[in-house]
C-alpha atoms as a PDB file:
ATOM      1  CA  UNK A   1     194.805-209.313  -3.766  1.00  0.00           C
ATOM      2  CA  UNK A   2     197.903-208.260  -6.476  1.00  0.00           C
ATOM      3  CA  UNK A   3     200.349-206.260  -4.090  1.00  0.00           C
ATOM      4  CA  UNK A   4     203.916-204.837  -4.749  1.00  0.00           C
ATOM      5  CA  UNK A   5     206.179-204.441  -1.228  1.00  0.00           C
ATOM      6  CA  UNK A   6     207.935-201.094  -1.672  1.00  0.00           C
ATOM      7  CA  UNK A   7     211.669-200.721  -0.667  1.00  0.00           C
ATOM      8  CA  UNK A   8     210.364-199.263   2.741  1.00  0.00           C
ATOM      9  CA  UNK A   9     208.121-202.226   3.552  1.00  0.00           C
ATOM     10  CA  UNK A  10     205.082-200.869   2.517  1.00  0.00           C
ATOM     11  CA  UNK A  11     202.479-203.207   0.296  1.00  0.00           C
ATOM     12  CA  UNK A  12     201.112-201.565  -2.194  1.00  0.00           C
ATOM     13  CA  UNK A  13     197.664-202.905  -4.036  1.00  0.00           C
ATOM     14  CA  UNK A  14     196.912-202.570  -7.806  1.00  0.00           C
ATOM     15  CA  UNK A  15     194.687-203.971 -10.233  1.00  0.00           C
ATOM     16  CA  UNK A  16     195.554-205.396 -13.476  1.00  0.00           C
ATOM     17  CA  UNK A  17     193.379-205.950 -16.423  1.00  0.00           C
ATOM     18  CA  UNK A  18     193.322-206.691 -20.024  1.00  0.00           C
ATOM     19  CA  UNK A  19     195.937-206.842 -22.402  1.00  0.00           C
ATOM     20  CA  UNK A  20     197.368-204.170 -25.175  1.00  0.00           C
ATOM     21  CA  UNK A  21     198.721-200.682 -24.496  1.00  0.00           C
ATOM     22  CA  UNK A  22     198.987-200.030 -20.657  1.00  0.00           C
ATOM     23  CA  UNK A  23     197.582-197.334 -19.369  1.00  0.00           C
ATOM     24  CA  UNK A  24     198.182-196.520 -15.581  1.00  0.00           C
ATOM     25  CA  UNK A  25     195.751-194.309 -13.579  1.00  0.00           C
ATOM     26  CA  UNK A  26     196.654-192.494 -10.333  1.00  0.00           C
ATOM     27  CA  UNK A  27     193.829-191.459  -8.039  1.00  0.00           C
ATOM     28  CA  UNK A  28     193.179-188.282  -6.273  1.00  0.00           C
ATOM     29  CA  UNK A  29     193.077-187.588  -2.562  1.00  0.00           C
ATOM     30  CA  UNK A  30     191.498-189.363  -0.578  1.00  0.00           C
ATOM     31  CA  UNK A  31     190.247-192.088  -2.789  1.00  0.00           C
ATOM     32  CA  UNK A  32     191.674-195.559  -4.350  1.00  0.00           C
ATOM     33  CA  UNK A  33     191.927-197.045  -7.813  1.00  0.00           C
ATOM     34  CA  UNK A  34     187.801-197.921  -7.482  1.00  0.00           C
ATOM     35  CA  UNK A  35     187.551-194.021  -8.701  1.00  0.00           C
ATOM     36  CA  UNK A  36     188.927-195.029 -12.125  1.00  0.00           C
ATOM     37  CA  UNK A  37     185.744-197.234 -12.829  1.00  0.00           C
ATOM     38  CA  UNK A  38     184.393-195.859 -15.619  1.00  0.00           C
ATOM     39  CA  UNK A  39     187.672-195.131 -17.006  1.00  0.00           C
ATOM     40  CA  UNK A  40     188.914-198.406 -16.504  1.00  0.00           C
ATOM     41  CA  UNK A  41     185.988-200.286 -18.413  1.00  0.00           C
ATOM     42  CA  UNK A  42     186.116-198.330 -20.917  1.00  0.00           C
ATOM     43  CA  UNK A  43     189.393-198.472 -21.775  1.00  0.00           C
ATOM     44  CA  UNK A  44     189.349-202.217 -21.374  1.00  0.00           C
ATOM     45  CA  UNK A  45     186.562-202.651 -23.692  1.00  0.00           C
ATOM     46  CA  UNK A  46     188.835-200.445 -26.406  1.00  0.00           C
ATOM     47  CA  UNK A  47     191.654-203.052 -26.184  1.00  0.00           C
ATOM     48  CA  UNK A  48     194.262-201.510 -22.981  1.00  0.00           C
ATOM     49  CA  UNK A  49     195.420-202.982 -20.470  1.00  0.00           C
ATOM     50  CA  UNK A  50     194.513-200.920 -17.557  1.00  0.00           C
ATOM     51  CA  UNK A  51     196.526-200.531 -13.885  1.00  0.00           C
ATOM     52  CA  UNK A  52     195.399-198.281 -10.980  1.00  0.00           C
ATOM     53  CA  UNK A  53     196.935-198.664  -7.784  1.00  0.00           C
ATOM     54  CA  UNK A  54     196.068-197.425  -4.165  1.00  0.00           C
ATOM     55  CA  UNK A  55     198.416-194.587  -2.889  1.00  0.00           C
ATOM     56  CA  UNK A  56     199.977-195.974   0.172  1.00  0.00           C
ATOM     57  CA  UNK A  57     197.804-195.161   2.790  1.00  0.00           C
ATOM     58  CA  UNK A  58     194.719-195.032   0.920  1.00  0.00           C
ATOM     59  CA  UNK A  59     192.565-198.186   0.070  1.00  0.00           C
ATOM     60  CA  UNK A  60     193.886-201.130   0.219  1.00  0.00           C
ATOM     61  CA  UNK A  61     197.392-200.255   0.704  1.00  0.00           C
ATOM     62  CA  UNK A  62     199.445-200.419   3.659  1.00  0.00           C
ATOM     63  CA  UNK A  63     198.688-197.568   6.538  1.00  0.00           C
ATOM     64  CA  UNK A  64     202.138-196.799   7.160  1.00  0.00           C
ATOM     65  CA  UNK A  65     202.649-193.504   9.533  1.00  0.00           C
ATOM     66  CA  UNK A  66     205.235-192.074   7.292  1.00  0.00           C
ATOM     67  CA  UNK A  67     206.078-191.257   3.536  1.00  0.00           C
ATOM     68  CA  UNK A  68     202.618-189.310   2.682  1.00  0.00           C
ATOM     69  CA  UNK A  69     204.730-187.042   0.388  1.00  0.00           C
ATOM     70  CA  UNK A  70     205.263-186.740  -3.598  1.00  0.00           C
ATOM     71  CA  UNK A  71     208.796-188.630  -3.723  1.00  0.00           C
ATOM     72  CA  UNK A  72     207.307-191.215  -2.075  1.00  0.00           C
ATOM     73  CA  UNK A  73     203.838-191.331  -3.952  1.00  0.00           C
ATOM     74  CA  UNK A  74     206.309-191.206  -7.425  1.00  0.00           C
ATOM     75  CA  UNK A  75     208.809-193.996  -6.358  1.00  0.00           C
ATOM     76  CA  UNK A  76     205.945-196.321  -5.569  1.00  0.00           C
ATOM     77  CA  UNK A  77     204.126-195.810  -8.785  1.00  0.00           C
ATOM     78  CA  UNK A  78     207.974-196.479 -10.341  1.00  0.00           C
ATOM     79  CA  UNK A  79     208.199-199.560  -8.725  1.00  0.00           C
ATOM     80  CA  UNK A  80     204.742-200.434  -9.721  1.00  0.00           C
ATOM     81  CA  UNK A  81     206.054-199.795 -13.294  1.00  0.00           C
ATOM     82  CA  UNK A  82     209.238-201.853 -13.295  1.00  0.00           C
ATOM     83  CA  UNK A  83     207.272-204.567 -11.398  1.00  0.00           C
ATOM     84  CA  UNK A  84     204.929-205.068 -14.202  1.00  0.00           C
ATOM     85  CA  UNK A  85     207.613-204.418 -16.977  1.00  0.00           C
ATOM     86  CA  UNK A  86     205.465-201.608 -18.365  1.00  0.00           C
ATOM     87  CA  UNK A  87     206.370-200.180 -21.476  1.00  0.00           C
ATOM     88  CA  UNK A  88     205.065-197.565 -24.061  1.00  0.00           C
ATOM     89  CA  UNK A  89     202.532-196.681 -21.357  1.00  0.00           C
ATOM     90  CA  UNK A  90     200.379-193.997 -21.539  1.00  0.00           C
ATOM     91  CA  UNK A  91     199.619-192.426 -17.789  1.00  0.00           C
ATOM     92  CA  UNK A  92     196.770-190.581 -16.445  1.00  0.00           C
ATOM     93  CA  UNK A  93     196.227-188.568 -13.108  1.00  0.00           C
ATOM     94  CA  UNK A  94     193.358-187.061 -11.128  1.00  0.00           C
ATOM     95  CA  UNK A  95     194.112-184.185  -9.173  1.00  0.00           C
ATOM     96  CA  UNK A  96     197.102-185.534  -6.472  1.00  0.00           C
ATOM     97  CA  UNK A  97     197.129-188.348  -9.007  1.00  0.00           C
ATOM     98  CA  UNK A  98     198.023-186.061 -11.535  1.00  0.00           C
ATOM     99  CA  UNK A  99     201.083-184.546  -9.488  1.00  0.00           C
ATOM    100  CA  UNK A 100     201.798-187.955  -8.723  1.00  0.00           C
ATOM    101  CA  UNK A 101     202.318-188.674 -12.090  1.00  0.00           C
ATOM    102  CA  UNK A 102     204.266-185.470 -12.936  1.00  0.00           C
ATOM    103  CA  UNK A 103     206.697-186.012 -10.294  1.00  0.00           C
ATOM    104  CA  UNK A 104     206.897-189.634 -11.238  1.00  0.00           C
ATOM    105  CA  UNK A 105     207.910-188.278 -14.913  1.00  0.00           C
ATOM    106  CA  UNK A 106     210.415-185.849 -13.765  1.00  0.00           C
ATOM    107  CA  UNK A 107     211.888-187.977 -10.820  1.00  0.00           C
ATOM    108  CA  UNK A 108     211.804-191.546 -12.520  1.00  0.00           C
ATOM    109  CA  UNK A 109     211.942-190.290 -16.710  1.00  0.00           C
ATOM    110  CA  UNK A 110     209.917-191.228 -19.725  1.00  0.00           C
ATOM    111  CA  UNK A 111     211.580-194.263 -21.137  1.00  0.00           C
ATOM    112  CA  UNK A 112     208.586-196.075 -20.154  1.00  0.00           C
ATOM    113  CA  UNK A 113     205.946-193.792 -20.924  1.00  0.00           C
ATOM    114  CA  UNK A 114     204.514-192.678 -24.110  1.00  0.00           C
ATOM    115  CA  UNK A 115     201.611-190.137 -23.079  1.00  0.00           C
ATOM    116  CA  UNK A 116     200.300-188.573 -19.780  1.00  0.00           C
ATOM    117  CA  UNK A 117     196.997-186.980 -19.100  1.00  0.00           C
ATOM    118  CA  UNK A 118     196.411-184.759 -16.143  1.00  0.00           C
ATOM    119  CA  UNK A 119     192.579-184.416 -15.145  1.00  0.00           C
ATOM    120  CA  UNK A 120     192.096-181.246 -12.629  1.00  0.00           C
ATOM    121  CA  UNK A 121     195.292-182.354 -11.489  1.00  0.00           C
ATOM    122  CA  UNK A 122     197.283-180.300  -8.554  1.00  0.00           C
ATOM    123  CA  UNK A 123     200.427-178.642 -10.826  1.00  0.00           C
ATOM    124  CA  UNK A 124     202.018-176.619 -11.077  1.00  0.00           C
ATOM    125  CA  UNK A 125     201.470-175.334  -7.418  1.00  0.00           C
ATOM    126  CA  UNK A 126     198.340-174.952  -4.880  1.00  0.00           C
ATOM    127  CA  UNK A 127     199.302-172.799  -2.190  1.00  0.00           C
ATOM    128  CA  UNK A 128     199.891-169.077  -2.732  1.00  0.00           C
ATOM    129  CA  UNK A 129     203.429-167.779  -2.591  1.00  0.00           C
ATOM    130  CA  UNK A 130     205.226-164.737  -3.922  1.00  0.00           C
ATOM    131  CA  UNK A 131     205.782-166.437  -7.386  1.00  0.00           C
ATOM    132  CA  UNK A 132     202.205-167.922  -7.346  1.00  0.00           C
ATOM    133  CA  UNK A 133     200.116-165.414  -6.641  1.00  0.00           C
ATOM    134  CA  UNK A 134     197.080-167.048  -8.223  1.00  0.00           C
ATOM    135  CA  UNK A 135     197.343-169.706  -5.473  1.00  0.00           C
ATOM    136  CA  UNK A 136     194.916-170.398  -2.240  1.00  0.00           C
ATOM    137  CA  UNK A 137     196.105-169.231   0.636  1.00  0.00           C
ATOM    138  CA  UNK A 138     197.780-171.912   2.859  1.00  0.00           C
ATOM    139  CA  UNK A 139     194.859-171.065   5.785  1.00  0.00           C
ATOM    140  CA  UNK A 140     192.397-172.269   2.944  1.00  0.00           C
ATOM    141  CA  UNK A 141     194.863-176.368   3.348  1.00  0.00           C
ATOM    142  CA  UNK A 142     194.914-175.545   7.378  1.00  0.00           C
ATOM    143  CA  UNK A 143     191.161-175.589   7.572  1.00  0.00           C
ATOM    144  CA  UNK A 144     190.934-179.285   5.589  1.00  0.00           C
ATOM    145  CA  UNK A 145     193.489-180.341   8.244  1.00  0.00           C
ATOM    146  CA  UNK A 146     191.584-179.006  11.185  1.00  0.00           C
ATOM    147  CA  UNK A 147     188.482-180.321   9.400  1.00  0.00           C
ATOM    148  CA  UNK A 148     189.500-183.900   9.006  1.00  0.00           C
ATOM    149  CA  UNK A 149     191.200-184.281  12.287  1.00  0.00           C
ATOM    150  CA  UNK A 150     187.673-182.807  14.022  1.00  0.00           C
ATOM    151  CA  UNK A 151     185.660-185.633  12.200  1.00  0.00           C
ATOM    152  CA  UNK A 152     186.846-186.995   9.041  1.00  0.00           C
ATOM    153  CA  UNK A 153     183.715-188.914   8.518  1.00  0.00           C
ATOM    154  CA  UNK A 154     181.486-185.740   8.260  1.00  0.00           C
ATOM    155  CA  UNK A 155     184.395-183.939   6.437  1.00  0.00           C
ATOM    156  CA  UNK A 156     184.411-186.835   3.634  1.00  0.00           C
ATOM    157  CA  UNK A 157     180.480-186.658   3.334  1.00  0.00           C
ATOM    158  CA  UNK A 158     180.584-182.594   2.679  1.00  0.00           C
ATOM    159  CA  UNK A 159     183.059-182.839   0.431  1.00  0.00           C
ATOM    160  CA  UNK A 160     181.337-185.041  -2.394  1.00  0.00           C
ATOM    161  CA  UNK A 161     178.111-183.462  -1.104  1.00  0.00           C
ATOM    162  CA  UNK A 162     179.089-180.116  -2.623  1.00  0.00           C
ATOM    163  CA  UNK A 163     182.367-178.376  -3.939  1.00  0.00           C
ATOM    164  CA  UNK A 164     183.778-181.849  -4.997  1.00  0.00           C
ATOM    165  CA  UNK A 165     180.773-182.908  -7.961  1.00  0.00           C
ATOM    166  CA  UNK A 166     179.727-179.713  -8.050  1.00  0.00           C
ATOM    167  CA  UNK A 167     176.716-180.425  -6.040  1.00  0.00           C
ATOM    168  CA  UNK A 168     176.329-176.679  -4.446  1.00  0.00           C
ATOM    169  CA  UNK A 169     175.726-175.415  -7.432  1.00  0.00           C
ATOM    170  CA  UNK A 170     172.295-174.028  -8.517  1.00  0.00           C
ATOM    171  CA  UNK A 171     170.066-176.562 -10.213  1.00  0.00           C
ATOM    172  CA  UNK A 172     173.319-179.814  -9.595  1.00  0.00           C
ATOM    173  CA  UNK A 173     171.322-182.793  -8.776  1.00  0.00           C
ATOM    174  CA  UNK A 174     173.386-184.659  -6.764  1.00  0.00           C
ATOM    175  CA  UNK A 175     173.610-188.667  -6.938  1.00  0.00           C
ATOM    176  CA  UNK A 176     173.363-190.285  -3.023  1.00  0.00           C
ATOM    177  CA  UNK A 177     175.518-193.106  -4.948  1.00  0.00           C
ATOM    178  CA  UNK A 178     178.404-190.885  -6.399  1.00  0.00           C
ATOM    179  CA  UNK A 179     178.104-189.344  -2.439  1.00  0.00           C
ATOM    180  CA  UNK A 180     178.554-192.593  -0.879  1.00  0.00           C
ATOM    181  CA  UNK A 181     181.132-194.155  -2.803  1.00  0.00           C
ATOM    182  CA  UNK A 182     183.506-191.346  -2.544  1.00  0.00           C
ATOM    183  CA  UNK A 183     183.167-191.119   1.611  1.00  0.00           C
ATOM    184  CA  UNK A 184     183.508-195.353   0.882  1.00  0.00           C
ATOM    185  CA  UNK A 185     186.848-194.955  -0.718  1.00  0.00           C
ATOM    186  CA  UNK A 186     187.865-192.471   1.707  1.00  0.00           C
ATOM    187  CA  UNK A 187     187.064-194.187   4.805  1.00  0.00           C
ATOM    188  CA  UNK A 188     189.128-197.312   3.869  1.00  0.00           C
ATOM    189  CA  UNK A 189     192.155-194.944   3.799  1.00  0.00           C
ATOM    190  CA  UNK A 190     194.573-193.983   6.608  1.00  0.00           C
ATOM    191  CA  UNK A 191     193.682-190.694   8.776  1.00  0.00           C
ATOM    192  CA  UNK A 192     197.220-189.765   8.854  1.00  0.00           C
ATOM    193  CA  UNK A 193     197.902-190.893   5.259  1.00  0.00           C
ATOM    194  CA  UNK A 194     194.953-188.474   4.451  1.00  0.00           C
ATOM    195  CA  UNK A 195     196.347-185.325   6.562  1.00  0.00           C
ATOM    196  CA  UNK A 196     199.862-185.825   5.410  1.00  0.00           C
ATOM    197  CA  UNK A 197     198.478-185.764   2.084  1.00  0.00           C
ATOM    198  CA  UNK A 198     196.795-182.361   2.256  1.00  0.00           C
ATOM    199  CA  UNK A 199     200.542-181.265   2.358  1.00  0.00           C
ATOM    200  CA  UNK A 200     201.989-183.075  -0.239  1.00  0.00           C
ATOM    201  CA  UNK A 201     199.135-182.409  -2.700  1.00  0.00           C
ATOM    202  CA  UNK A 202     199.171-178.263  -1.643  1.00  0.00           C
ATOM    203  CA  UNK A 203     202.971-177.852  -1.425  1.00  0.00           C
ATOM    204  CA  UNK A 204     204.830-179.902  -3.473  1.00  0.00           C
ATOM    205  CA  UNK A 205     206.287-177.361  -6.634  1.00  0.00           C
ATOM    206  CA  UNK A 206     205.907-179.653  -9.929  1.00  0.00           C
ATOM    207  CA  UNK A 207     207.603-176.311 -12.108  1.00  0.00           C
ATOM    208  CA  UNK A 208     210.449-178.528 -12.480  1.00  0.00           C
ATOM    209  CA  UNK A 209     208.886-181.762 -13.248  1.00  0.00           C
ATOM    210  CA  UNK A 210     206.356-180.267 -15.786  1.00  0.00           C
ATOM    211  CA  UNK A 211     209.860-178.499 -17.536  1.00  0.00           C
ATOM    212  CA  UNK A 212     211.508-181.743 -17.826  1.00  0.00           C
ATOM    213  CA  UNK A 213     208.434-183.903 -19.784  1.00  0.00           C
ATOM    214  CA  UNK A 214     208.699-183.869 -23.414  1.00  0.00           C
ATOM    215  CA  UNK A 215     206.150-186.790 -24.057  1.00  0.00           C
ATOM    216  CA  UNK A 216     202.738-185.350 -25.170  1.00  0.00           C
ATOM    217  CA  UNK A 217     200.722-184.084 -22.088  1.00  0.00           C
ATOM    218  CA  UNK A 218     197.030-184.060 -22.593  1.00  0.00           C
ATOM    219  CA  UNK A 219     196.006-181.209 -19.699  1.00  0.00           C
ATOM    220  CA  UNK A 220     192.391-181.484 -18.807  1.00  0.00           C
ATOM    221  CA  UNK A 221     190.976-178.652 -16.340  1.00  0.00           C
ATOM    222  CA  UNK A 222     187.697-177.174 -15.978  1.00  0.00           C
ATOM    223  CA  UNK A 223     186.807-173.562 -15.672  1.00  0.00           C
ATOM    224  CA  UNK A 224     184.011-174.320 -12.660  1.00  0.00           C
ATOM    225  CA  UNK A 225     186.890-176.775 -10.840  1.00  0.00           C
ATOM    226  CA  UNK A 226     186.288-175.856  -7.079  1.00  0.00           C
ATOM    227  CA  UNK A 227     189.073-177.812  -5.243  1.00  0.00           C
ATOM    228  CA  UNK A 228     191.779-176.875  -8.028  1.00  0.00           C
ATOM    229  CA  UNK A 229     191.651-173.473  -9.235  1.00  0.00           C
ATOM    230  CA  UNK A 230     191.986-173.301 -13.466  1.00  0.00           C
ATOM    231  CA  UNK A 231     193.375-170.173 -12.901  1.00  0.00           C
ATOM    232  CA  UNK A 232     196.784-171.168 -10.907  1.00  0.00           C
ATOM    233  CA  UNK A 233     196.610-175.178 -12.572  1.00  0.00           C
ATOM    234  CA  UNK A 234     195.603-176.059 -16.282  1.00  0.00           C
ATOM    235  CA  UNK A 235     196.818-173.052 -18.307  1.00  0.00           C
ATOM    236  CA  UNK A 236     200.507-172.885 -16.160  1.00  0.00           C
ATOM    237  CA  UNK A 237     200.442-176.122 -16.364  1.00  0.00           C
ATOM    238  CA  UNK A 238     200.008-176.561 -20.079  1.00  0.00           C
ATOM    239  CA  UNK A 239     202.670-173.585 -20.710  1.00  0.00           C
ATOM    240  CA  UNK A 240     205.408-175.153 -18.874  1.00  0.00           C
ATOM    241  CA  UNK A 241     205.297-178.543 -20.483  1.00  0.00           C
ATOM    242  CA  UNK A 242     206.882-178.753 -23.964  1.00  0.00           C
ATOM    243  CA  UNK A 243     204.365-180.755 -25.427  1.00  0.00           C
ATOM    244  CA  UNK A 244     201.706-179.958 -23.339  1.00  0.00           C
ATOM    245  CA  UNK A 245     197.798-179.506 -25.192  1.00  0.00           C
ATOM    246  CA  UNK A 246     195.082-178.028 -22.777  1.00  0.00           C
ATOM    247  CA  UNK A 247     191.719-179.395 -22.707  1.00  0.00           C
ATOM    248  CA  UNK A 248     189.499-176.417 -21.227  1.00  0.00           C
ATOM    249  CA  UNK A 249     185.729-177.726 -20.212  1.00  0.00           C
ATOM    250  CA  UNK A 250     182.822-175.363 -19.084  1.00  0.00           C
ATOM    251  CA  UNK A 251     180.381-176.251 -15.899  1.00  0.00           C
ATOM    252  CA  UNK A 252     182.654-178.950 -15.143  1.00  0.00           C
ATOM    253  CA  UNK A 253     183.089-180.347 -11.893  1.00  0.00           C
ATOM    254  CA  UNK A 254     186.357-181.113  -9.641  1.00  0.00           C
ATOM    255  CA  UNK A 255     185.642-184.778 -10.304  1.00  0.00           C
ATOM    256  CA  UNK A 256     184.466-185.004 -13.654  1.00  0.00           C
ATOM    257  CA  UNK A 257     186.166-188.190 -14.953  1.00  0.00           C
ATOM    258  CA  UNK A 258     183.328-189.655 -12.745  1.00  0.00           C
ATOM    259  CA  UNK A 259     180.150-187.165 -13.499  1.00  0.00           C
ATOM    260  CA  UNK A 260     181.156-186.388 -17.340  1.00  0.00           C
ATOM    261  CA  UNK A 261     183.030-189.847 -17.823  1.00  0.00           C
ATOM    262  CA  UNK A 262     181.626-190.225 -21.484  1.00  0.00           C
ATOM    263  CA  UNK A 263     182.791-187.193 -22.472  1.00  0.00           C
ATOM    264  CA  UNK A 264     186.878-187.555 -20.866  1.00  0.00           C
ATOM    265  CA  UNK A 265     186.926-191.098 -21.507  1.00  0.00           C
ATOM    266  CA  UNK A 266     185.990-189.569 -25.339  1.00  0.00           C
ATOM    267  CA  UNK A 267     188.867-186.931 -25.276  1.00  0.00           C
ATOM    268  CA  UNK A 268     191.490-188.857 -23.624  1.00  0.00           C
ATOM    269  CA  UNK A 269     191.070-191.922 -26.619  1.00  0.00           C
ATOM    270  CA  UNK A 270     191.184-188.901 -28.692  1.00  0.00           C
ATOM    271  CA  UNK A 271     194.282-187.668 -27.582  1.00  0.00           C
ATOM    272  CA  UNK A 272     196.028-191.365 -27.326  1.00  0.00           C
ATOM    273  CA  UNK A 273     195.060-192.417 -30.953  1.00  0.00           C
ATOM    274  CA  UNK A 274     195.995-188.713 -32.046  1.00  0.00           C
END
């Protein structure tokens, strides 16, 4: 298996396809680069190269105890980047994934990037504070903690099961498949990678990353998201970048680049070739 060994020791998997115009995916919590499928095919049948990696922690990565925060999560995907010699790549992130790759921007720089997408990604802040009202509460993370610790396995099958796909909602018919892969790819992660992570992905302030980007952002965030709020994500998000275009979908689903994958993998091709 292709692995990079962080600075810290830590081995970090990827997969590599293709040739052309490199586009680099970062997953969400808890999952691995498998949750780019459908992205990743089609892309690489549309001439990219395409690179996902697993977080450390998650996957196939190294379960190291420590470093389950955003710096961390950004300098890995940088060394990913320099270890491949990427340039003029266009990145795209899924909900942590998407902070990921914020961070990564605003910590690491662009001279290696030409575009970014963020899918129902995490910015510009989760957890409610005085300058965030719109924000869940930080009882709302506390209760994911307590969850996962209690039993992670039945926490990662009611997840997908309903707010994740959008499976609770009236008249979702929910795929067994799309079910079982995601409690697949979470299982193979780290328990303590995974509660770490509800941290990093709830706390971490991307207000200064998302000022600093000036390649073109493609934002992507659905009304109906029920793990990241539009409300306190998309539109801030969006305003604070200085190229930023939002993407606003209707009835969409938390994890939509895997439910409505012909109609993302449509805008974000859009958006590159635009």
């Amino acid at each position: 298996m292709p692995t990079i060994k962080t600075k810290d020791g830590v081995e970090i998997y990827y997969k590599d396809w293709g040739g052309g115009q490199p586009m680099v995916f970062s997953h969400g919590w808890p999952l691995s680069a498998d949750d780019w499928d459908a992205q990743m095919l089609f892309f690489l049948d549309h001439g990219y190269r395409v690179i996902a990696h697993d977080r450390r922690g998650h996957g196939r990565s190294t379960q190291t105890g420590d470093g389950h925060d955003m710096d961390h999560y950004a300098d890995d995907l940088a060394a990913l980047t320099a270890h491949l010699d990427l340039k003029n790549a266009i990145h795209v992130g899924h909900s942590t994934g998407g902070g990921e790759v914020a961070h990564y921007l605003g910590r690491h720089g662009e001279s290696r990037v030409a575009k970014a997408a963020l899918i129902s990604a995490v910015p510009p802040l989760m957890v409610k504070t005085a300058a965030n009202p719109a924000g869940l509460p930080k009882e709302v993370f506390d209760g994911l903690q307590a969850q996962l610790a209690a039993n992670r396995s039945q926490f990662y099958r009611a997840l997908p099961e309903g707010p994740f796909y959008g499976y609770n909602r009236p008249g979702a018919k929910a795929s067994e498949a799309i079910i079982a892969n995601w409690w697949r790819q979470g299982m193979m992660g780290g328990a303590k990678a995974h509660y770490d992570g509800i941290v990093a992905f709830s706390q971490t302030d991307f207000t200064d990353d998302l000022k600093k980007i000036t390649v073109p952002v493609l934002v992507m965030h659905s009304e109906d998201d029920q793990i990241v709020p539009y409300v306190a994500a998309g539109p801030l998000s969006a305003k604070l970048l200085k190229n930023g275009t939002l993407k606003t979908y209707k009835g969409f689903p938390h994890g939509m680049p895997t439910t409505e994958a012909a109609t993302i993998n449509a805008d974000l091709l859009a958006f590159i070739k635009g």
